[in-house]
C-alpha atoms as a PDB file:
ATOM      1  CA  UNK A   1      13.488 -12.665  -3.163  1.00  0.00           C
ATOM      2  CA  UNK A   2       9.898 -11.171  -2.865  1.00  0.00           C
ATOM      3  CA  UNK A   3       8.019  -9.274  -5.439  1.00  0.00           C
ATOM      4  CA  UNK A   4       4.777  -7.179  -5.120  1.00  0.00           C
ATOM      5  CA  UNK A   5       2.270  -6.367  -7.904  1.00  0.00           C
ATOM      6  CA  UNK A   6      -0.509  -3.650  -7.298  1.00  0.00           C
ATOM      7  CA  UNK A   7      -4.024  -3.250  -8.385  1.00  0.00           C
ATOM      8  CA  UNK A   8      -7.350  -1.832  -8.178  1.00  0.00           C
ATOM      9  CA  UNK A   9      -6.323   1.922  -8.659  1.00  0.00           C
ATOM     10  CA  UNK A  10      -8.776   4.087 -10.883  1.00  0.00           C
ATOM     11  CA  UNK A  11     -10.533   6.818 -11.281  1.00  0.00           C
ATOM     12  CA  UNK A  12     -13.396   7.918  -8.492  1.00  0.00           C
ATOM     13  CA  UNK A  13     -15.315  10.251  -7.475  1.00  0.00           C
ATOM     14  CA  UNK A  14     -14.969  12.496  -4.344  1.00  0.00           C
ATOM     15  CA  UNK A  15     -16.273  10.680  -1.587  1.00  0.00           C
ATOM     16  CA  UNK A  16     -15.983   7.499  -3.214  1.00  0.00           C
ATOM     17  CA  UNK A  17     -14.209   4.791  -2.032  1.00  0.00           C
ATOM     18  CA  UNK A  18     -11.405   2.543  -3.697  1.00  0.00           C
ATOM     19  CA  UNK A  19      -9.402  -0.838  -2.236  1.00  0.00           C
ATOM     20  CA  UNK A  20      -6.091  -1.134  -3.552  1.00  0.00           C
ATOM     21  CA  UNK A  21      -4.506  -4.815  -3.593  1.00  0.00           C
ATOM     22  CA  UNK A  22      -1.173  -5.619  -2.858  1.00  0.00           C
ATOM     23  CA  UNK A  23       0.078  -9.359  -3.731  1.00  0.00           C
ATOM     24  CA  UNK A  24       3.271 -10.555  -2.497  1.00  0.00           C
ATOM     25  CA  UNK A  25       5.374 -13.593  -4.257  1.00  0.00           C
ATOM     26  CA  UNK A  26       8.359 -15.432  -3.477  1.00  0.00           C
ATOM     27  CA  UNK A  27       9.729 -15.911   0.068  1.00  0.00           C
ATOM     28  CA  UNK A  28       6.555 -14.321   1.380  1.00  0.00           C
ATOM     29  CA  UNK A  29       7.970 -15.789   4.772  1.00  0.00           C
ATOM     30  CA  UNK A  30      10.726 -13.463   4.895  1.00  0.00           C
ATOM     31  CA  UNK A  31       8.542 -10.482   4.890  1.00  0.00           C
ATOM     32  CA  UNK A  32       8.816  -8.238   7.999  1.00  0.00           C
ATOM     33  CA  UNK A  33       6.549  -5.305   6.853  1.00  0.00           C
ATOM     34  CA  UNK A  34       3.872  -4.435   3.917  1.00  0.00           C
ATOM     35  CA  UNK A  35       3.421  -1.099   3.358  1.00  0.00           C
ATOM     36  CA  UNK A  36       1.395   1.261   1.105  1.00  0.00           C
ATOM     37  CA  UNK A  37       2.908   4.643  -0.259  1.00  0.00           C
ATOM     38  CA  UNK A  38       1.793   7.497  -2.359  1.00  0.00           C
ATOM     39  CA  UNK A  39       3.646   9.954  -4.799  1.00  0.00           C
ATOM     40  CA  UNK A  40       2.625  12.951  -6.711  1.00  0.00           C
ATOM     41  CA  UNK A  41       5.050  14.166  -9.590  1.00  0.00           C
ATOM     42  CA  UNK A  42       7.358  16.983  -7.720  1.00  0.00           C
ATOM     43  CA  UNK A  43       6.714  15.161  -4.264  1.00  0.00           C
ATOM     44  CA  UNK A  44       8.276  12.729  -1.969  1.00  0.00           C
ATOM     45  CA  UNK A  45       6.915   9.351  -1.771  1.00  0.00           C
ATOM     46  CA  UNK A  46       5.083   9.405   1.743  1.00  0.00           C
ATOM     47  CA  UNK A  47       4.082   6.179   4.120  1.00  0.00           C
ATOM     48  CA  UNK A  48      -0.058   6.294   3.349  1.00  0.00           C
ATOM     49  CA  UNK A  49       0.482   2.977   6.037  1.00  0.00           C
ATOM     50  CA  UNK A  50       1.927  -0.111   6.949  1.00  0.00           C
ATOM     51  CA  UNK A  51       1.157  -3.529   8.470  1.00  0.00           C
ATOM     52  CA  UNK A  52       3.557  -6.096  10.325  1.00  0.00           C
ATOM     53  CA  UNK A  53       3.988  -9.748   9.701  1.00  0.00           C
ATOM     54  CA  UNK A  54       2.047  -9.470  13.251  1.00  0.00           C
ATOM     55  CA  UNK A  55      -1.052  -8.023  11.681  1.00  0.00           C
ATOM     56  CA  UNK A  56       0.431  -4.461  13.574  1.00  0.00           C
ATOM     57  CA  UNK A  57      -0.871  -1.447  11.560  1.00  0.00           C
ATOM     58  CA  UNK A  58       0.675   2.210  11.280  1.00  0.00           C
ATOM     59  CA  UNK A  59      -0.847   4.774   9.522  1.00  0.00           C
ATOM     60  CA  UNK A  60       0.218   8.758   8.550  1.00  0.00           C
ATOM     61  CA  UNK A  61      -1.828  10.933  10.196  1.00  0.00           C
ATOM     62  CA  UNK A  62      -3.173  12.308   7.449  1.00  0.00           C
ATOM     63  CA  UNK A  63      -4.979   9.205   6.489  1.00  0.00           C
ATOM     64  CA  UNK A  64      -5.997   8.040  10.076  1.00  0.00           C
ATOM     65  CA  UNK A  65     -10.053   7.022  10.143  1.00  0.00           C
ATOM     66  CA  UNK A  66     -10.021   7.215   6.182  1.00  0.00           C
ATOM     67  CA  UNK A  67      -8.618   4.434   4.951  1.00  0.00           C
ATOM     68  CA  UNK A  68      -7.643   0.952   6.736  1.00  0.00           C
ATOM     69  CA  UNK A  69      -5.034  -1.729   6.099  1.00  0.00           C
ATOM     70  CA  UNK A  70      -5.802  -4.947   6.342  1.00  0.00           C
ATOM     71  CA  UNK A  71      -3.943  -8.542   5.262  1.00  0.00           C
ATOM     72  CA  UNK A  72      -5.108 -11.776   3.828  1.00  0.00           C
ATOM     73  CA  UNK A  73      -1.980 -14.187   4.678  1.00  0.00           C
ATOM     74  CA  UNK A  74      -3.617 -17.126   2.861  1.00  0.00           C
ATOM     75  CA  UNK A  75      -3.566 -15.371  -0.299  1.00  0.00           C
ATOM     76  CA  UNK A  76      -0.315 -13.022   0.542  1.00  0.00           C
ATOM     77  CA  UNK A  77      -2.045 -10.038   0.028  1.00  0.00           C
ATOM     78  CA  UNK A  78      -2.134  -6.699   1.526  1.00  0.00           C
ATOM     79  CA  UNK A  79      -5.353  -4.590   0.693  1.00  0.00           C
ATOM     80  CA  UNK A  80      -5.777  -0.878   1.404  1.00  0.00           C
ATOM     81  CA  UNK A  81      -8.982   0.239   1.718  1.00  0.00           C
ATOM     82  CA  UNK A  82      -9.667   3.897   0.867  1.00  0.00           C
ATOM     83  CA  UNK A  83     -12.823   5.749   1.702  1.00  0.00           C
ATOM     84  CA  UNK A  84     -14.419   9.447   1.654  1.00  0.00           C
ATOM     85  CA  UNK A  85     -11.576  10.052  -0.870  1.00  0.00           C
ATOM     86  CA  UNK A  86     -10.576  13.618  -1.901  1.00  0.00           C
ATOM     87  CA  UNK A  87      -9.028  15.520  -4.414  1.00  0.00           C
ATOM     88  CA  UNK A  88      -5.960  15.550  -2.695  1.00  0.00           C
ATOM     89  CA  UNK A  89      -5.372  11.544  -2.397  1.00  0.00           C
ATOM     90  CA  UNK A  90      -4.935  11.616  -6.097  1.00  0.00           C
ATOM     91  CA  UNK A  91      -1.153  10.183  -6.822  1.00  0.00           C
ATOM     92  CA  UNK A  92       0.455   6.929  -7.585  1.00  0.00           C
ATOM     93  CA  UNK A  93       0.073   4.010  -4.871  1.00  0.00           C
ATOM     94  CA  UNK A  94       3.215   2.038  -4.473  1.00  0.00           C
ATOM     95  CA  UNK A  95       3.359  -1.038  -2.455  1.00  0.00           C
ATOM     96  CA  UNK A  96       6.791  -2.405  -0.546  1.00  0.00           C
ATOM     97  CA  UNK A  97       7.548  -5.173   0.809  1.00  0.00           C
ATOM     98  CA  UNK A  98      10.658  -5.042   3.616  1.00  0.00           C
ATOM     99  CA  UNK A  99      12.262  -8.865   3.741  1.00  0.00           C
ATOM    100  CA  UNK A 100      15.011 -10.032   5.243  1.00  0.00           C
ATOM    101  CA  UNK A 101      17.448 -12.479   4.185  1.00  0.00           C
ATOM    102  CA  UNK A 102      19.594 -14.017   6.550  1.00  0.00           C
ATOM    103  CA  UNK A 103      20.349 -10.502   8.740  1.00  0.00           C
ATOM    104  CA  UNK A 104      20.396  -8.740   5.519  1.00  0.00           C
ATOM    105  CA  UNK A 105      17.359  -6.415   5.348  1.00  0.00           C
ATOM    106  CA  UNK A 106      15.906  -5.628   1.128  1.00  0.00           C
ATOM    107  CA  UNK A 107      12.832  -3.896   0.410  1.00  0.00           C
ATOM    108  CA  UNK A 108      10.615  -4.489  -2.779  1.00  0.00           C
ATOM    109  CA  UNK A 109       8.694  -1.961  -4.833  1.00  0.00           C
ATOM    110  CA  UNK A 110       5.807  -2.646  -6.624  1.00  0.00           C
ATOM    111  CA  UNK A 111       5.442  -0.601 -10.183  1.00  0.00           C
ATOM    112  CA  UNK A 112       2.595   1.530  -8.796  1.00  0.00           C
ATOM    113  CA  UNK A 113      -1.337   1.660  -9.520  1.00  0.00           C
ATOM    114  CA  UNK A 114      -2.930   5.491 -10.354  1.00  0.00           C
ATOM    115  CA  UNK A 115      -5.588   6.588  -8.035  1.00  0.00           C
ATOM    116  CA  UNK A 116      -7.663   9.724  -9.249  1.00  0.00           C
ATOM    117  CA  UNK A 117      -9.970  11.061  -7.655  1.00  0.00           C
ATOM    118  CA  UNK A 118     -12.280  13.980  -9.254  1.00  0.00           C
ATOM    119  CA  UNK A 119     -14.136  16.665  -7.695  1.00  0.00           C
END
């Protein structure tokens, strides 16, 4: 199994900048795909982006030239870095982690970090 833990939400200012930290455990080797989404109460949980075992990246549109997704595979972490923030990224950060097992595909959610951002 994998698990994911989040971290370095907060509060910020507009325009400020944040790096969220993902940290994977387990059978990190069976990871496929790391990605980072965000949810606002009443809202869908939307991709923010992604990265591949590969080091591929895939981000929403939205948050293309903003923020950047990077890994650190010695420490099995996934950061998100998050600048010129706005109101509007304020929302709870989730990280997943899609493993397989065998040809069995799982996913793994992190409990979530708060990012606010104030105008």
């Amino acid at each position: 199994q994998v698990q994911v833990v989040e971290s370095g939400g907060g509060l910020v200012q507009a325009g400020g900048s944040l790096r969220l930290s993902c940290a994977a455990s387990g059978n990190t080797f069976s990871i496929d795909v790391i990605g980072w989404y965000r949810q606002t109460p009443g809202k869908q949980r939307e991709l923010v982006a992604d990265i591949s075992s590969g080091g591929r990246a895939n981000y929403a549109d939205s948050m293309k030239g903003r923020f950047t997704i990077s890994r650190e595979n010695a420490k099995n972490t996934v950061y998100l870095q998050m600048n010129s923030l706005k109101p509007e990224d304020t929302a709870t950060y989730y990280c997943n982690a899609a493993y397989h097992k065998g040809w069995e595909l799982f996913t793994s959610w992190g409990q979530g970090t708060q990012v606010t951002v104030s105008s």
